[in-house]
Protein backbone atom coordinates (compact mmCIF):
# COMPACT_ATOMS: atom_id res chain seq x y z
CA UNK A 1 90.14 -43.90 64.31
CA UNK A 2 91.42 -47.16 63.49
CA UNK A 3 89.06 -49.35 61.24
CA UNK A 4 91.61 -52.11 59.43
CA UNK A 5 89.33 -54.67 58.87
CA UNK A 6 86.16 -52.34 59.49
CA UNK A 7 85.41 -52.00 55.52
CA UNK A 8 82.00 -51.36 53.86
CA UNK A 9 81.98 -54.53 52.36
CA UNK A 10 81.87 -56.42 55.77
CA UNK A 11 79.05 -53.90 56.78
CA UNK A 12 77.34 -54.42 53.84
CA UNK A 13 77.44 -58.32 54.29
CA UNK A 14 76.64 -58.26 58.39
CA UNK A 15 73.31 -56.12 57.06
CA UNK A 16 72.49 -58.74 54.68
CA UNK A 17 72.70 -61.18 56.75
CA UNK A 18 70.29 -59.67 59.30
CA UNK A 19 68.28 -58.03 57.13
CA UNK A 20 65.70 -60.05 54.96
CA UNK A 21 63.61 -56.88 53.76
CA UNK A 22 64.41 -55.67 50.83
CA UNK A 23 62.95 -52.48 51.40
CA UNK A 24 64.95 -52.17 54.66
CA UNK A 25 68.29 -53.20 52.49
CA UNK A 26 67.36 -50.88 50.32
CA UNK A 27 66.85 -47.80 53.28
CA UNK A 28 70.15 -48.66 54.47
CA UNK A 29 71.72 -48.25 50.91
CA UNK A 30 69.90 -44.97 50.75
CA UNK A 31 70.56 -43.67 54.50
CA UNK A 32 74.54 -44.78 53.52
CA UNK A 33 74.11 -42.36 50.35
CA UNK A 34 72.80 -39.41 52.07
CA UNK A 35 75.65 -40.21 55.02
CA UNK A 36 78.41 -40.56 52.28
CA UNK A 37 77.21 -36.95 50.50
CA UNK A 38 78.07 -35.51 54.23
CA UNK A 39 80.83 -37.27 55.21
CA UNK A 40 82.54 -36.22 51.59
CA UNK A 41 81.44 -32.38 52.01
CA UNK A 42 82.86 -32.72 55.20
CA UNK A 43 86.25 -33.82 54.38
CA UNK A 44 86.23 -31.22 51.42
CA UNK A 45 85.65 -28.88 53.96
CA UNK A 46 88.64 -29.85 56.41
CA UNK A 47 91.13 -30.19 52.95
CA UNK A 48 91.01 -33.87 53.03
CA UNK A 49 92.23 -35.74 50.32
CA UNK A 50 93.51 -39.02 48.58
CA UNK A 51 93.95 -42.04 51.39
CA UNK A 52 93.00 -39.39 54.18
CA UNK A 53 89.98 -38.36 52.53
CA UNK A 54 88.81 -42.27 52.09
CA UNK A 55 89.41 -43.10 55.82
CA UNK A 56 87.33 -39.98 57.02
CA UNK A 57 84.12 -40.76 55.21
CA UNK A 58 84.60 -44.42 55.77
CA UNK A 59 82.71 -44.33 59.24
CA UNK A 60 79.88 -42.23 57.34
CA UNK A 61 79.25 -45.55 55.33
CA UNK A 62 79.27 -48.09 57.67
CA UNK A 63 76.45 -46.14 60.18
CA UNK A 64 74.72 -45.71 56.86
CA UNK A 65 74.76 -49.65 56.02
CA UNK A 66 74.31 -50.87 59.93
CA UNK A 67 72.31 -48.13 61.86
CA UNK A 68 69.03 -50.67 61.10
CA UNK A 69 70.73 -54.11 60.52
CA UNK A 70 69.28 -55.98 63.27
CA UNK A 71 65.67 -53.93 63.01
CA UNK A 72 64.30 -56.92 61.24
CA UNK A 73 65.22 -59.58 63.89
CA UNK A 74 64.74 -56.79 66.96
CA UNK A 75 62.04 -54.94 66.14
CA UNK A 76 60.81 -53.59 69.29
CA UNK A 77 61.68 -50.36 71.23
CA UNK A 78 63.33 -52.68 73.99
CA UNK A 79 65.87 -54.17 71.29
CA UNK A 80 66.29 -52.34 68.62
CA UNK A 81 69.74 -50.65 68.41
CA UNK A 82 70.97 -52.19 71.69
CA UNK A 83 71.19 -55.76 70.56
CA UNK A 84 72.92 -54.66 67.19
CA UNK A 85 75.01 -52.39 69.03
CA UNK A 86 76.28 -55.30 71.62
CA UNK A 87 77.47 -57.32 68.67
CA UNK A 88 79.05 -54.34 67.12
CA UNK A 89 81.00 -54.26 70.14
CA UNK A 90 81.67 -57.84 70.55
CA UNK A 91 83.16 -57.62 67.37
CA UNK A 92 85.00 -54.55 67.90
CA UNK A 93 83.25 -52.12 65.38
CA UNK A 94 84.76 -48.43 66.08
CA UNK A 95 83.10 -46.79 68.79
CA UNK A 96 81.77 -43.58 66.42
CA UNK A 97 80.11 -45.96 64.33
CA UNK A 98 78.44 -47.43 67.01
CA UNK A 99 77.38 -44.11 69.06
CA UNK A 100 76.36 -42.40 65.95
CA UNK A 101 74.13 -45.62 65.51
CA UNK A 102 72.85 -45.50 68.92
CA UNK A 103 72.09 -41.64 68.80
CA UNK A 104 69.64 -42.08 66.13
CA UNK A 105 67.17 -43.46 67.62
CA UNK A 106 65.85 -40.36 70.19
CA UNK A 107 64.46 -42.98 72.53
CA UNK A 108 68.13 -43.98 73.58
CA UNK A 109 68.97 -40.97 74.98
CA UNK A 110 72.16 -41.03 73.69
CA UNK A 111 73.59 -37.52 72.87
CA UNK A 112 74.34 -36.12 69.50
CA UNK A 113 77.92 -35.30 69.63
CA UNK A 114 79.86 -35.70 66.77
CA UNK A 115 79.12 -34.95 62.84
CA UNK A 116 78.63 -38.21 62.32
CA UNK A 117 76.01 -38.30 65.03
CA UNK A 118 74.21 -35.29 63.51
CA UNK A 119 74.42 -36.77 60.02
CA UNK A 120 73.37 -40.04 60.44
CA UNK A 121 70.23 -38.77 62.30
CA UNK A 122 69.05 -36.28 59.90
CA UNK A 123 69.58 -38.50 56.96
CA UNK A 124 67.60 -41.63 58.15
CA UNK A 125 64.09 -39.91 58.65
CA UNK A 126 64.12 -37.48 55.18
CA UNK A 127 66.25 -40.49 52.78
CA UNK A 128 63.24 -42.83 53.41
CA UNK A 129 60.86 -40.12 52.82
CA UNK A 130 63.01 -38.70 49.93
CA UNK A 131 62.23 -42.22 48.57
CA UNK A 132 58.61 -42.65 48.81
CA UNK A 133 58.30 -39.31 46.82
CA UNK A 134 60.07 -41.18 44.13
CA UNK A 135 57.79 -44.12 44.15
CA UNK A 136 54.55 -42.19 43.87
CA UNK A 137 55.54 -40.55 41.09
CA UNK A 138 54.45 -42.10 37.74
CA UNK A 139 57.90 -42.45 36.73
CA UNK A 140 58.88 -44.08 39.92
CA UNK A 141 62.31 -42.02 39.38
CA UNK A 142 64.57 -39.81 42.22
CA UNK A 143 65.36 -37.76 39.05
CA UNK A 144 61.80 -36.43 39.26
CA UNK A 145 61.89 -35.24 42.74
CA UNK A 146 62.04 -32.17 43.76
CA UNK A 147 62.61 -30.01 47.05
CA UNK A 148 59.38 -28.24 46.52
CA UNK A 149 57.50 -31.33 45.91
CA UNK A 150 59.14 -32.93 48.97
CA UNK A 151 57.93 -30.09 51.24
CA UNK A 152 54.14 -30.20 49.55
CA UNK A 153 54.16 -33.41 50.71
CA UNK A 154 55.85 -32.76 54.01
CA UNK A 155 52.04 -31.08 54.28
CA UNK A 156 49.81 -34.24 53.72
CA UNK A 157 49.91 -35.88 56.95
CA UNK A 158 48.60 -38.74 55.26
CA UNK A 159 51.37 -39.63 53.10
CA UNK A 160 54.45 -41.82 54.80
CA UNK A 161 52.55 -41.31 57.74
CA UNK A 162 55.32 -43.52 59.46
CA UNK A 163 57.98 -41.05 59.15
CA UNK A 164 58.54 -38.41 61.37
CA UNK A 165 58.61 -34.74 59.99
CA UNK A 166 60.01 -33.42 63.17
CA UNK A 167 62.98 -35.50 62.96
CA UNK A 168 63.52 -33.83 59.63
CA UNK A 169 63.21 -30.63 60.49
CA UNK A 170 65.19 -31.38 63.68
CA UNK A 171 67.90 -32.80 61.48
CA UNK A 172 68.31 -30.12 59.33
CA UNK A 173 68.83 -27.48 61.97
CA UNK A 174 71.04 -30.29 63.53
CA UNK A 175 73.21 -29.54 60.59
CA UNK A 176 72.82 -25.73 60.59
CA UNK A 177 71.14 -26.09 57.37
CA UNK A 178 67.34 -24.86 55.92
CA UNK A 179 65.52 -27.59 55.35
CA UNK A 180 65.29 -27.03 51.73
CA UNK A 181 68.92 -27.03 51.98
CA UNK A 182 69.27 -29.95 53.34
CA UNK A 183 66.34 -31.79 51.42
CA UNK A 184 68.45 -30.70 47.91
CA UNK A 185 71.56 -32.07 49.58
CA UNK A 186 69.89 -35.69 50.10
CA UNK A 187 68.20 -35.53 46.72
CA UNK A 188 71.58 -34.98 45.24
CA UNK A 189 73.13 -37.97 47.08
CA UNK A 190 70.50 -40.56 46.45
CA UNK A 191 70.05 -39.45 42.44
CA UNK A 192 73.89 -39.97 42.00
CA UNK A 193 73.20 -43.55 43.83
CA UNK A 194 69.76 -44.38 41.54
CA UNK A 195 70.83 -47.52 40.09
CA UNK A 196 71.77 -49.47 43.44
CA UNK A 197 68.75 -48.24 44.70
CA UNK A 198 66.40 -49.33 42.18
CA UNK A 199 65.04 -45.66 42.02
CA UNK A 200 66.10 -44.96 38.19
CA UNK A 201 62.42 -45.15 37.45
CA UNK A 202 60.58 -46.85 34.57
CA UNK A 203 62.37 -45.80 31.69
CA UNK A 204 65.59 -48.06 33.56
CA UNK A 205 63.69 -50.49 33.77
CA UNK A 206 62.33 -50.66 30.17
């Protein structure tokens, strides 16, 4: 895969650009954590190492950063990846990025293929529910999640109704992993990234 000029930074300014939210910057930051922990496991796995190493998990981080950037312009089921997707290609993004980017959204029917693929979809549902745990808790801190907790509240339909336990579940088994696996694996990912994502908790902020 050739990427050249393809860097994070570049992502991370085309998501800015299109994204106004700050809780939507801040999903992509955490999706690109969760993608990162993967892509780095990964390349530990296959003996990867120094420049090699860097170039393999690249991709990871720039699905992370862009698999949402044009949500907040293109909402709707009709638009939203396919208009962020067409620039992507106009401007010559690498074609994993922009499957694995496609593939997570189920409604595109585009197939899973790849690791990437697998990862990015099984990270977006759980790292936005991995951070509303954090913000209910008094401390408002990742630190003081837990795997356990995240699976109690897995249970209360009520809470984060928005996101969709069967795409966690799916995404776990996606990655040949028990969910509690899986769940410990994020929780790791987006603790080691706290302070970008404002999830240090109180005390931080103090």
């Amino acid at each position: 895969m050739i990427l050249g000029m393809y860097t994070r930074q570049r992502a991370l300014q085309l998501m800015e650009e299109w994204t106004t939210s700050e809780s939507l910057r801040k999903h992509a930051l955490a999706v690109e954590a969760c993608t990162c922990g993967y892509g780095e496991r990964e390349a530990d796995r296959q003996g990867l190492a120094g420049d090699q190493r860097d170039v393999f998990v690249l991709p990871y981080s720039l699905a992370g950063l862009l698999h949402d950037f044009d949500y907040d312009r293109h909402p709707s089921l009709e638009e939203h990846p396919y208009v962020g997707n067409r620039l992507l290609t106009e401007q010559g993004w690498p074609e994993a990025v922009r499957h694995a980017i496609l593939a997570h959204a189920a409604y595109t029917g585009t197939s899973r293929e790849s690791h990437l693929d697998r990862v990015l979809f099984a990270c977006d549902e759980l790292s936005g529910f991995l951070t509303a745990c954090a913000l209910v808790k008094p401390s408002r801190s990742i630190h003081d999640v837990d795997p356990a907790g995240v699976r109690k509240k897995m249970k209360d339909k009520a809470f984060a109704r928005a996101v969709s336990r069967d795409d966690m579940i799916e995404g776990a088994a996606l990655l040949d992993l028990a969910l509690e696996e899986h769940i410990a694996n994020c929780l790791r990912s987006l603790q080691a990234a706290a302070s970008r994502l404002g999830l240090e908790g109180m005390a931080a902020e103090a």
